[in-house]
N, C-alpha and C. Protein backbone atom coordinates (compact mmCIF):
# COMPACT_ATOMS: atom_id res chain seq x y z
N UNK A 1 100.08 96.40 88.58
CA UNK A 1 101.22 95.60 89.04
C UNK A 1 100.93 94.12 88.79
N UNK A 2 102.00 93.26 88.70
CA UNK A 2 101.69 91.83 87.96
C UNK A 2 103.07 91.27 88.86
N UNK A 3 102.60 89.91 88.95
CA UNK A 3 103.97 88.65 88.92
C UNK A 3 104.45 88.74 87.15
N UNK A 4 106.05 89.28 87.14
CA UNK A 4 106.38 89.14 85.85
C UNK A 4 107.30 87.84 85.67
N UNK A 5 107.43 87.14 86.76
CA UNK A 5 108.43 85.11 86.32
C UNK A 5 108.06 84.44 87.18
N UNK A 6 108.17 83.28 86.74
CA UNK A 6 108.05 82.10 87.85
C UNK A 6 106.20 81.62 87.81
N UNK A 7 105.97 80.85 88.61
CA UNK A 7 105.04 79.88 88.70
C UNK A 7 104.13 80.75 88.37
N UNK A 8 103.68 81.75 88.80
CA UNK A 8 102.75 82.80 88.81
C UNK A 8 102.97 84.42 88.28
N UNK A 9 103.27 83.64 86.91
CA UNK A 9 103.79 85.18 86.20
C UNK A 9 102.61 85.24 85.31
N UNK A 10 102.65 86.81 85.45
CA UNK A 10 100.87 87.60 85.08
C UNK A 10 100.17 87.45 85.94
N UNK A 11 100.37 87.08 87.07
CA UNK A 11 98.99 87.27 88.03
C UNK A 11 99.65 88.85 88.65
N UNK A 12 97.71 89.15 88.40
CA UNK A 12 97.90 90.85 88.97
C UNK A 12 97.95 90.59 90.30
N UNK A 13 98.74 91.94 90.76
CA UNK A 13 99.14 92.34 92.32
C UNK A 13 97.90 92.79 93.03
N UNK A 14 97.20 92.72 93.85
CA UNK A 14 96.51 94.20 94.34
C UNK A 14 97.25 95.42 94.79
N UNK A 15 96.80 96.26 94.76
CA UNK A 15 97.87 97.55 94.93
C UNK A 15 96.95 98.15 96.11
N UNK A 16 97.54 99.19 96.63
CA UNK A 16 97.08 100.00 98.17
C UNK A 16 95.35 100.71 96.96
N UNK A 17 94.59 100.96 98.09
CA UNK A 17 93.54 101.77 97.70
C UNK A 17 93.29 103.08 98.34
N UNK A 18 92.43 104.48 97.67
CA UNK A 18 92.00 105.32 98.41
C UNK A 18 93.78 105.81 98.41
N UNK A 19 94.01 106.64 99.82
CA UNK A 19 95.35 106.97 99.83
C UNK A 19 96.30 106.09 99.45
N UNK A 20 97.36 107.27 99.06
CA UNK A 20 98.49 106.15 99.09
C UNK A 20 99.35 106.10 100.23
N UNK A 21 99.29 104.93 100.81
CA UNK A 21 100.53 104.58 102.09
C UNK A 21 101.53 103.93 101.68
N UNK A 22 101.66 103.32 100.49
CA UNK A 22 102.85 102.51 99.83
C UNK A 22 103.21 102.92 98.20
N UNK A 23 104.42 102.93 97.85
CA UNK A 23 104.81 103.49 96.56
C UNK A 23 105.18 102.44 96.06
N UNK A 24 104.26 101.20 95.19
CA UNK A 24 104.83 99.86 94.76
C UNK A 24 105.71 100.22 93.14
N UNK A 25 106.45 99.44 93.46
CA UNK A 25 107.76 99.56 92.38
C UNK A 25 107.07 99.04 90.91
N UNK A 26 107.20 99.95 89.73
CA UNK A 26 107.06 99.32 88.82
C UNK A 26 107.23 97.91 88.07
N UNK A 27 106.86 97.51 87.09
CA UNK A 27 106.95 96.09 86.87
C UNK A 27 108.18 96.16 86.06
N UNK A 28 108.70 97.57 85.44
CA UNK A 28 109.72 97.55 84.72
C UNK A 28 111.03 97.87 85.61
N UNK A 29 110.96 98.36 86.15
CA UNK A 29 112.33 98.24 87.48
C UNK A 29 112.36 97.10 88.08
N UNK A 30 110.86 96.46 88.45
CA UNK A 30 111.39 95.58 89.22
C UNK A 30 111.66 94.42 88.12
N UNK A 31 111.39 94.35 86.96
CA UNK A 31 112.07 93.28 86.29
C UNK A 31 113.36 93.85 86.18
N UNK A 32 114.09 94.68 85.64
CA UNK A 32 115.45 95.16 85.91
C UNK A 32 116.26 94.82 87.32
N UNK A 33 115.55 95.12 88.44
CA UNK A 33 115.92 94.46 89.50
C UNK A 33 116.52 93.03 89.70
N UNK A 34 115.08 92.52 89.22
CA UNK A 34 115.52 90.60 89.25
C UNK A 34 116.56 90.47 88.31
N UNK A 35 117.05 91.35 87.19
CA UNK A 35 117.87 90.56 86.63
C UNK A 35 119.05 91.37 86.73
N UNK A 36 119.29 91.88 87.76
CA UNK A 36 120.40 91.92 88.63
C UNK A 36 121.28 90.97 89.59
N UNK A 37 119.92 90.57 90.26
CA UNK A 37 119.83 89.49 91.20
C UNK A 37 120.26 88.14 90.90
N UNK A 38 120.19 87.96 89.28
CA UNK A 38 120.28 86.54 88.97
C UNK A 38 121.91 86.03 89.32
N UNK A 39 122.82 87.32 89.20
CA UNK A 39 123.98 86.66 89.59
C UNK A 39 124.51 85.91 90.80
N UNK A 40 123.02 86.35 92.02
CA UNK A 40 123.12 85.83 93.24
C UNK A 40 122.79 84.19 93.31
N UNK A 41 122.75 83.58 91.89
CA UNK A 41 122.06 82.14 91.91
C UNK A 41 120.55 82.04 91.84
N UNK A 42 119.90 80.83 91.46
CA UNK A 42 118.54 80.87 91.27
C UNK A 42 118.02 81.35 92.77
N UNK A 43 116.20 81.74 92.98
CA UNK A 43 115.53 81.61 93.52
C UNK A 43 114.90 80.65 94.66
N UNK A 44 115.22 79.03 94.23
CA UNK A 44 114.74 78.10 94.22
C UNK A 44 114.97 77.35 95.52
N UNK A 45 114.23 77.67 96.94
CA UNK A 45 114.46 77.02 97.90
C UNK A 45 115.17 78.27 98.38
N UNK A 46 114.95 79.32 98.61
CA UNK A 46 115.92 80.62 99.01
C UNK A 46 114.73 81.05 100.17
N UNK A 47 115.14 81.46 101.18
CA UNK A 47 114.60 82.77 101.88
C UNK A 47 114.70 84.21 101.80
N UNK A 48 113.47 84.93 102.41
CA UNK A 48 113.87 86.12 101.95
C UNK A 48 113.32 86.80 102.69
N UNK A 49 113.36 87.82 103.28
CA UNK A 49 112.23 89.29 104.03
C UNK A 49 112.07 90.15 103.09
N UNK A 50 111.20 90.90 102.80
CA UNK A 50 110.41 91.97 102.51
C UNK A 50 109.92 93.06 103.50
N UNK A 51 110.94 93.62 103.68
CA UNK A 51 110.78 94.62 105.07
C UNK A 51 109.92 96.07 104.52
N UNK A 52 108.80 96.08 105.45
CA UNK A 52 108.31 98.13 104.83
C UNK A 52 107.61 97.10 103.16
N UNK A 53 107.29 96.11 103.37
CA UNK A 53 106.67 95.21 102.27
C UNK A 53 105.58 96.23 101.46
N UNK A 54 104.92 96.78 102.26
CA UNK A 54 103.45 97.72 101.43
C UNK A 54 102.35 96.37 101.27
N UNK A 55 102.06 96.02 100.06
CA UNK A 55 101.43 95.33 99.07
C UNK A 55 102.01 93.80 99.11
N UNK A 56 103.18 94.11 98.89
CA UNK A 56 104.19 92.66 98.72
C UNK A 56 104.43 92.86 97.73
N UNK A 57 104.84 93.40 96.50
CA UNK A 57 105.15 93.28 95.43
C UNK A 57 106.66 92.62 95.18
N UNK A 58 107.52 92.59 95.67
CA UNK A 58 109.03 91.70 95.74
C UNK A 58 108.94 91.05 96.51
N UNK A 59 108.73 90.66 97.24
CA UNK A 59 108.28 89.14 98.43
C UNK A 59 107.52 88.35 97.18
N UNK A 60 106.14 88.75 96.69
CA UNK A 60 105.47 87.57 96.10
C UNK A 60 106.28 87.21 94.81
N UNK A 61 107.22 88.21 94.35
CA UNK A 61 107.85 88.09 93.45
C UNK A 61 108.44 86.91 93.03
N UNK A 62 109.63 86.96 94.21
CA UNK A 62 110.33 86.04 95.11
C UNK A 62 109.91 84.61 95.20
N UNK A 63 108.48 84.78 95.65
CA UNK A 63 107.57 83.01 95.77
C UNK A 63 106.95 82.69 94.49
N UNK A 64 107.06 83.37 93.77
CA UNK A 64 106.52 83.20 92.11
C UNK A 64 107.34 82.22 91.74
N UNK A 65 109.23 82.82 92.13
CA UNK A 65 110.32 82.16 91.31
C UNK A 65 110.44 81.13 92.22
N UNK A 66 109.88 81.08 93.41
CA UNK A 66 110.43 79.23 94.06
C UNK A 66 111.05 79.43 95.08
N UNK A 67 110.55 80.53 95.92
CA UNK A 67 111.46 81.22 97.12
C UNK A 67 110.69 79.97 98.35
N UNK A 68 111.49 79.33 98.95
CA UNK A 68 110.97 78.66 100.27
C UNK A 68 110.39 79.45 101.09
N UNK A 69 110.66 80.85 101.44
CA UNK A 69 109.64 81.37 102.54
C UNK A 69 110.12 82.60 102.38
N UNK A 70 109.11 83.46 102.36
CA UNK A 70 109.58 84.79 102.78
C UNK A 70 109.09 85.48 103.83
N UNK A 71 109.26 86.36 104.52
CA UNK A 71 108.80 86.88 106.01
C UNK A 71 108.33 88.70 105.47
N UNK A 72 107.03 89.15 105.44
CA UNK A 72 106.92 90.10 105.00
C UNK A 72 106.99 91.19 106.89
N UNK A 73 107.37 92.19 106.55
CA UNK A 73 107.21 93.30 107.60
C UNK A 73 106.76 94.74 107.26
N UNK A 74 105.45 94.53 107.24
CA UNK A 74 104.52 96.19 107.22
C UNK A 74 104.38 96.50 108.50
N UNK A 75 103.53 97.92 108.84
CA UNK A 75 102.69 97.90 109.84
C UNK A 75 101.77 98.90 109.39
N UNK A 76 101.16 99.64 108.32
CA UNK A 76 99.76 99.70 107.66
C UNK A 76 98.99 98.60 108.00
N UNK A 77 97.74 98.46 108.76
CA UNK A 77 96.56 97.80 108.63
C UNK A 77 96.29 97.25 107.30
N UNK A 78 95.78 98.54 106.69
CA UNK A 78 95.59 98.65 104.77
C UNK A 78 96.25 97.97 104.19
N UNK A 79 97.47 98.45 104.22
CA UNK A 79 98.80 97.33 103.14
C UNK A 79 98.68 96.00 103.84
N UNK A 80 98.26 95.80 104.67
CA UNK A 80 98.98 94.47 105.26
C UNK A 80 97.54 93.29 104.52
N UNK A 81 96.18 94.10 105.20
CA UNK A 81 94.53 93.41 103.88
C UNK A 81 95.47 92.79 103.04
N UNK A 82 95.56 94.08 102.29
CA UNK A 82 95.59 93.77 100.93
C UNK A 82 96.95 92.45 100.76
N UNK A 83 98.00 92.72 101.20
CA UNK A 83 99.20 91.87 101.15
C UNK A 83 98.55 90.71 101.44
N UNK A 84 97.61 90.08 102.52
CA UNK A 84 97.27 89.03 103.00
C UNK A 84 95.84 88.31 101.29
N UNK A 85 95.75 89.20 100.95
CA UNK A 85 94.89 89.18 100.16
C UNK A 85 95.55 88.33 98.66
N UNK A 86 96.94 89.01 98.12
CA UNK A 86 97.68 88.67 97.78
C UNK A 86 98.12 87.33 97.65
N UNK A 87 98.64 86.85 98.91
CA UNK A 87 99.24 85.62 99.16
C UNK A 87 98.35 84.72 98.93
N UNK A 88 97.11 84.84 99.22
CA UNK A 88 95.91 83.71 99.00
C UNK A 88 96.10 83.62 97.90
N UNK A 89 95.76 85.08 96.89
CA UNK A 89 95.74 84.63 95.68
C UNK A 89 96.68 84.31 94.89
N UNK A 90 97.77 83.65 95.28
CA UNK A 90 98.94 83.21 95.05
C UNK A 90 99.03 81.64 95.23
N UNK A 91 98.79 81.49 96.68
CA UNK A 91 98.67 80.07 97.41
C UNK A 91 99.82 80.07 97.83
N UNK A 92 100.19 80.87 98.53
CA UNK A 92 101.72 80.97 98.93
C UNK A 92 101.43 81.22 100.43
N UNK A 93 100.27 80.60 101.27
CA UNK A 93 100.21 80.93 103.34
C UNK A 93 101.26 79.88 103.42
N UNK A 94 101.18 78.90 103.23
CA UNK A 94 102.49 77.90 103.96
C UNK A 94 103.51 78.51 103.38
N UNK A 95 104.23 79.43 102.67
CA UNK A 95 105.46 79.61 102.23
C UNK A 95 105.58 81.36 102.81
N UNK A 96 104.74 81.72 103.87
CA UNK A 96 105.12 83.46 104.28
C UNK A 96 104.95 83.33 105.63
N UNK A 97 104.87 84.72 105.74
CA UNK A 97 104.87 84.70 107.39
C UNK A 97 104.61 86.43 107.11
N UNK A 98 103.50 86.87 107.95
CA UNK A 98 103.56 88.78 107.96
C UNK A 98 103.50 88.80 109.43
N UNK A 99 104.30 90.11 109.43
CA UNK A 99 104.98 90.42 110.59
C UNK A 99 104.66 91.90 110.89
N UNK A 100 103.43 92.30 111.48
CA UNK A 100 102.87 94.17 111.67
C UNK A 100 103.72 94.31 112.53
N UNK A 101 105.18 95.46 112.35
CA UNK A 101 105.69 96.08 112.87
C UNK A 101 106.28 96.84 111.83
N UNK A 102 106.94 98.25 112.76
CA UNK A 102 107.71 99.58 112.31
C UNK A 102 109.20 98.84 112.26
N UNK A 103 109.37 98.46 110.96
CA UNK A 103 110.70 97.51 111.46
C UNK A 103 112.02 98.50 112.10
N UNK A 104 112.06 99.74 111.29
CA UNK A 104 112.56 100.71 112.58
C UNK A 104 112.51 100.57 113.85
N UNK A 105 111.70 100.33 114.43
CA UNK A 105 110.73 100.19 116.15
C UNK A 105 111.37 98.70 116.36
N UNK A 106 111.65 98.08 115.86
CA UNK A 106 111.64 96.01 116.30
C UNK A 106 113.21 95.83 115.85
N UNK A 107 113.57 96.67 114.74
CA UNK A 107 114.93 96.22 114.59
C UNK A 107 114.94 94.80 113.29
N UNK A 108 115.86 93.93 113.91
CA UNK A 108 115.84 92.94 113.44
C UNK A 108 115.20 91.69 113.70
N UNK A 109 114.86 92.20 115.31
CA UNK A 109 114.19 90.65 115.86
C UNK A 109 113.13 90.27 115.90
N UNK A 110 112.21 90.21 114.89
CA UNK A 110 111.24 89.50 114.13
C UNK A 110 111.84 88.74 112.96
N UNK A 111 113.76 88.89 112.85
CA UNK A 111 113.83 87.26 111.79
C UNK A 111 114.71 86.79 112.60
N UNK A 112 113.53 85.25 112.66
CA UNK A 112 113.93 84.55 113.40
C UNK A 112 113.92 83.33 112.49
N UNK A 113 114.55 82.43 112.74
CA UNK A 113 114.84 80.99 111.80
C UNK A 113 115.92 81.36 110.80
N UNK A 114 115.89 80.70 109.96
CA UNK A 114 117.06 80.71 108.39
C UNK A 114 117.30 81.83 108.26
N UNK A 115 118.79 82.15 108.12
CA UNK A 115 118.90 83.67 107.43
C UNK A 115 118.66 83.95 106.15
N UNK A 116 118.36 84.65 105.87
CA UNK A 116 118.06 85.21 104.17
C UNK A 116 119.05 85.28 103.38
N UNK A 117 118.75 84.88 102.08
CA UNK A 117 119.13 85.49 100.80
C UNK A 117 119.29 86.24 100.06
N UNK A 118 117.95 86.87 100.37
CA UNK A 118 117.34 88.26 99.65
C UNK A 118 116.73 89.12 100.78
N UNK A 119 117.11 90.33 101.47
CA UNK A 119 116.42 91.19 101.97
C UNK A 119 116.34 92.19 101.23
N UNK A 120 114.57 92.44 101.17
CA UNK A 120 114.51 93.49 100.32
C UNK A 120 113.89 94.75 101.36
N UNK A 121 114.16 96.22 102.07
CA UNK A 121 114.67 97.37 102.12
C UNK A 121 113.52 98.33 101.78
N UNK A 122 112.51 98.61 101.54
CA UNK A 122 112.05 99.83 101.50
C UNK A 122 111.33 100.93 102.25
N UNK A 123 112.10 101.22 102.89
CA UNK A 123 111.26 102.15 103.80
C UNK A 123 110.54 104.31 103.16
N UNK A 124 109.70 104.46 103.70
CA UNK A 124 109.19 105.76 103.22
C UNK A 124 110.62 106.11 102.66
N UNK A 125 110.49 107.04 102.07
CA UNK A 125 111.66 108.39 101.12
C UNK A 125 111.99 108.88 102.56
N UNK A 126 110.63 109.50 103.42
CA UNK A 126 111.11 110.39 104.35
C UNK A 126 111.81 110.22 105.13
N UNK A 127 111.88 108.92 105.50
CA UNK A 127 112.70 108.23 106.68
C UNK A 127 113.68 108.12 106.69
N UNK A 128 114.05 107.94 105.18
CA UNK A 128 115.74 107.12 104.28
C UNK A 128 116.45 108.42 103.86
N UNK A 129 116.34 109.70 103.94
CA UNK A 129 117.56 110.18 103.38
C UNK A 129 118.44 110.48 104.57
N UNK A 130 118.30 110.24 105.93
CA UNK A 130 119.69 110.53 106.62
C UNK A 130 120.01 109.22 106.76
N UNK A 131 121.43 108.74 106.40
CA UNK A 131 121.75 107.55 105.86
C UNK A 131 123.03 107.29 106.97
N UNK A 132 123.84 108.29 108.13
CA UNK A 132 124.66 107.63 108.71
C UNK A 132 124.55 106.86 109.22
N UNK A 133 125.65 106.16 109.71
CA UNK A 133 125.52 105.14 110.80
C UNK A 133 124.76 104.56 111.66
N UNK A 134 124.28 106.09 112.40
CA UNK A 134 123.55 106.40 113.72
C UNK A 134 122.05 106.26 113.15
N UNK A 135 121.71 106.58 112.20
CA UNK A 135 120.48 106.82 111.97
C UNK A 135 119.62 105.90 111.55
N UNK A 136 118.38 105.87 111.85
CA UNK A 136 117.43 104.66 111.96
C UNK A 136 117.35 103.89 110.66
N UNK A 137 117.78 103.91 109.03
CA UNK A 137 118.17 103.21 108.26
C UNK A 137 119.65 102.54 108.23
N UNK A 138 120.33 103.11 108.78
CA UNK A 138 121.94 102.49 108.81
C UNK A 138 121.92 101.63 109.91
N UNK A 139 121.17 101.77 111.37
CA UNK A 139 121.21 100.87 112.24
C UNK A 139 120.33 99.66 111.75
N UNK A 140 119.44 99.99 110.98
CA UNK A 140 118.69 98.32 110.85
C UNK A 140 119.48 97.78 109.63
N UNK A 141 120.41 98.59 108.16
CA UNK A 141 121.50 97.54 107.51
C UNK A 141 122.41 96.84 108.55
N UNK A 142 122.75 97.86 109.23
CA UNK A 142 123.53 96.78 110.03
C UNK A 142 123.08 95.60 110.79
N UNK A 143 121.57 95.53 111.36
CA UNK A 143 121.19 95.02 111.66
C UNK A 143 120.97 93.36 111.04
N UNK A 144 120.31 93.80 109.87
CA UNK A 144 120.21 93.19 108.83
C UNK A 144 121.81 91.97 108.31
N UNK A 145 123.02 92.39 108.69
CA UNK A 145 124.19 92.21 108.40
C UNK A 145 124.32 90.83 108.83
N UNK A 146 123.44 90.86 110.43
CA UNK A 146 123.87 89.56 110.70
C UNK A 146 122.65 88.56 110.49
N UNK A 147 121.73 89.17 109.59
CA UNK A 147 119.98 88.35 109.40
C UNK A 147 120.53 87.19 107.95
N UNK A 148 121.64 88.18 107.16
CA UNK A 148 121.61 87.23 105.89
C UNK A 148 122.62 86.34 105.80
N UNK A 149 122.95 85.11 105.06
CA UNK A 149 123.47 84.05 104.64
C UNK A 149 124.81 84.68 104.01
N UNK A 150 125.55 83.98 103.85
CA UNK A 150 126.74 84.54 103.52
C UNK A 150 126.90 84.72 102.12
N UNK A 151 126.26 84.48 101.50
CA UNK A 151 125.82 84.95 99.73
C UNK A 151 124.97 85.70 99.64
N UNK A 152 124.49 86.02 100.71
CA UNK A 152 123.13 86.76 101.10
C UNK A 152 123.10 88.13 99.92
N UNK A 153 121.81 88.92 100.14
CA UNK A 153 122.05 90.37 99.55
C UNK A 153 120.72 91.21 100.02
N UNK A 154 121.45 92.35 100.09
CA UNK A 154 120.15 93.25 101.30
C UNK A 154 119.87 93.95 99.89
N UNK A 155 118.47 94.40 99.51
CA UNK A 155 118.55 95.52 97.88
C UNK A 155 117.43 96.68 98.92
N UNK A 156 118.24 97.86 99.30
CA UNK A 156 117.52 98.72 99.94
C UNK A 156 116.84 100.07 98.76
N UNK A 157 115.82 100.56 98.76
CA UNK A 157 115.61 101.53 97.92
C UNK A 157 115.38 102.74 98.19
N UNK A 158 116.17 103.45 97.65
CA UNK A 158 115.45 104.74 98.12
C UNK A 158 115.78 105.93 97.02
N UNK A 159 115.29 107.17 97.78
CA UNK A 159 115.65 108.48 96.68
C UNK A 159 116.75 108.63 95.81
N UNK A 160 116.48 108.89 94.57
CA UNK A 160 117.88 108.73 93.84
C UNK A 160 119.01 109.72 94.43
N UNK A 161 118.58 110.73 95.18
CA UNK A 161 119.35 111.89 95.43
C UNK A 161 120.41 111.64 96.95
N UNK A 162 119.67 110.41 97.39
CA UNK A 162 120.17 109.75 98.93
C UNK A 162 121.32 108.77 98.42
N UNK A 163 122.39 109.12 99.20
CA UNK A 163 123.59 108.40 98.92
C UNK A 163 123.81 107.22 99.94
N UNK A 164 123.81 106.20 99.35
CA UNK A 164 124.24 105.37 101.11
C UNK A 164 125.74 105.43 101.61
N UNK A 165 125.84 105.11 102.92
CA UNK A 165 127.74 105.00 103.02
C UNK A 165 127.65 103.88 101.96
N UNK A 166 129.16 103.72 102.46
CA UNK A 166 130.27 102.31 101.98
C UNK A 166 129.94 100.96 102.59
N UNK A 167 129.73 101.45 103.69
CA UNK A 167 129.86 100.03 105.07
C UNK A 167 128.35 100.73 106.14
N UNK A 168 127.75 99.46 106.18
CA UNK A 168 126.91 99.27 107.87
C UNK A 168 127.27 98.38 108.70
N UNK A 169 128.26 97.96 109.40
CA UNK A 169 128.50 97.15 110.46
C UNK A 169 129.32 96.39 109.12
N UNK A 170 129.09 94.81 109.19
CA UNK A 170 129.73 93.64 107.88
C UNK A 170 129.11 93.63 106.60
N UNK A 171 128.08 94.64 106.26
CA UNK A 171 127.46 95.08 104.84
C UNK A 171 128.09 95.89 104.50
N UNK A 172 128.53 96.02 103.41
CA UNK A 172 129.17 96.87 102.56
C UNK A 172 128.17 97.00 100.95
N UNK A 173 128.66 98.09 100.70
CA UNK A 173 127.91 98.42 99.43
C UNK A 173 128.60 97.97 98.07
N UNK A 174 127.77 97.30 97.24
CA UNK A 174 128.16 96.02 95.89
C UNK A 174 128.31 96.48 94.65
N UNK A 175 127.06 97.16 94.72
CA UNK A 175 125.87 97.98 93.63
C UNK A 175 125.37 98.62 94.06
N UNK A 176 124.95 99.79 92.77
CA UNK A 176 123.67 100.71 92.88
C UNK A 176 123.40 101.12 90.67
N UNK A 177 122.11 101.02 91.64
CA UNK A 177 121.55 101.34 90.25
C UNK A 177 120.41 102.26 90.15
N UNK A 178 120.12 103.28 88.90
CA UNK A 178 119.37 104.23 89.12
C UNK A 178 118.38 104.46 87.79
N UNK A 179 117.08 104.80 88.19
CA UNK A 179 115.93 104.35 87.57
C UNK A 179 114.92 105.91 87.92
N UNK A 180 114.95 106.84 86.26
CA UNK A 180 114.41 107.63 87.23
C UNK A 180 114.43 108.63 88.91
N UNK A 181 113.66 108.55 89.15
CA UNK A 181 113.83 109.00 90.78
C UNK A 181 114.33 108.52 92.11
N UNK A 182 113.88 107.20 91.69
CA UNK A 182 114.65 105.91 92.70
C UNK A 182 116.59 105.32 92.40
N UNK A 183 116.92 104.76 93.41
CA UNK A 183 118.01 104.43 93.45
C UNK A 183 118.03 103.07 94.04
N UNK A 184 118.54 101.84 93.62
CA UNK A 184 118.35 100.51 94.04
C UNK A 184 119.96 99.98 94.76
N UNK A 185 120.08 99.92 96.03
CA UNK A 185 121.64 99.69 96.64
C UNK A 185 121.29 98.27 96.75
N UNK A 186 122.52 97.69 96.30
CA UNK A 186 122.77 96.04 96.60
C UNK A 186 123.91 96.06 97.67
N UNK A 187 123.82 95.48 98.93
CA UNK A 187 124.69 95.74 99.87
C UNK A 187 124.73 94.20 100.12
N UNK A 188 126.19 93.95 100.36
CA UNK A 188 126.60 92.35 101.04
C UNK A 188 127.51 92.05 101.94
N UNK A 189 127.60 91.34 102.15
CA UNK A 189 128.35 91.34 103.29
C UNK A 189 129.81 90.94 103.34
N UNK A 190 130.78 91.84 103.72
CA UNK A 190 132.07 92.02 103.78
C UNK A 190 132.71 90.95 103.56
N UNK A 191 133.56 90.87 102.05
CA UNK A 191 134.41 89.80 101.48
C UNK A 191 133.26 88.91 100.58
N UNK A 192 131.94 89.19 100.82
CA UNK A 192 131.17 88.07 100.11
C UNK A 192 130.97 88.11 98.54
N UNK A 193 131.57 89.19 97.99
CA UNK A 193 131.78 89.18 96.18
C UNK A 193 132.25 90.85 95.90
N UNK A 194 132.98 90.70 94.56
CA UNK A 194 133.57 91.61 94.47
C UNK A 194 132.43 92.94 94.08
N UNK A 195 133.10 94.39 95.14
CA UNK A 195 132.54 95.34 94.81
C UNK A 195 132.72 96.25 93.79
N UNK A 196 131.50 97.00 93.17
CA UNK A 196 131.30 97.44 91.86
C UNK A 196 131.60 99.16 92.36
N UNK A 197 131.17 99.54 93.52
CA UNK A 197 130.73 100.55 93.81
C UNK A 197 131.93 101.73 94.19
């Protein structure tokens, strides 16, 4: 895994060791990703969370391209080393913040300050395929609904075979895009640009 733009493109990632507790996204999706994203405006002075972060691989992404702060949320011990490990070798401590919790378990209220731009979404496969309302991924989009900026954009990931609704609370679904096994939802918030989906 690598930074593929911005200040710190080619610097390798560390990745989880021994087991795997985190499934970090390729460098070729996630460049496909970012250049999805570009229609959301530059990087540059943006906030962002990285929720279910692992490693950090889209958070440091994020501070590569000029992200003002991002707020990572693991709660692996392991992933979190290594993530902290990361950021040094980045030089990005004044521009993060890690946050050990089940963001399931905390919800939304560990973001606190500026709302985001970019929330990026990945929780286990196992967790994410019951997708209603009620259920512990649809209550934290919605959650999430009122965390981002009004250009904002939540990019949640999960099984290609997991469908999300339409709507979580004022998120609504934008995009989706599919890669392989994974499925990448761009969700925004109600009236904030026209939907594709």
């Amino acid at each position: 895994m690598r930074i593929i733009s911005g200040q710190k493109r080619g610097m390798n990632i560390l990745g989880p060791k021994g087991a795997k507790v985190t499934r970090p996204i390729t460098d070729r999706i996630k460049e496909s990703v970012f250049n999805v994203l570009q229609k959301y405006g530059p990087f540059t002075g943006t906030y962002a969370a990285d929720v279910f972060s692992g490693t950090g691989s889209m958070g440091l992404e994020v501070l590569s391209r000029g992200a003002g702060h991002v707020t990572f949320v693991e709660k692996d011990p392991g992933a979190i080393e290594i993530l902290k490990m990361n950021i040094e070798k980045g030089g990005w401590k004044d521009r993060s913040k890690i946050v050990k919790a089940n963001a399931f378990k905390v919800g939304a209220a560990y973001l606190d300050g500026p709302k985001f731009d970019f929330a990026f979404v990945d929780p286990p496969y196992v967790l994410s395929r019951e997708t209603s309302e009620s259920s512990q991924l649809g209550l934290l989009l919605a959650l999430l609904a009122g965390q981002i900026s009004d250009a904002g954009v939540v990019i949640a990931r999960t099984e290609v075979e997991v469908q999300l609704l339409k709507r979580y609370g004022r998120l609504v679904l934008a995009d989706r895009r599919e890669w392989g096994s994974m499925a990448i939802n761009f969700l925004e918030l109600e009236n904030s640009g026209e939907t594709s989906v």
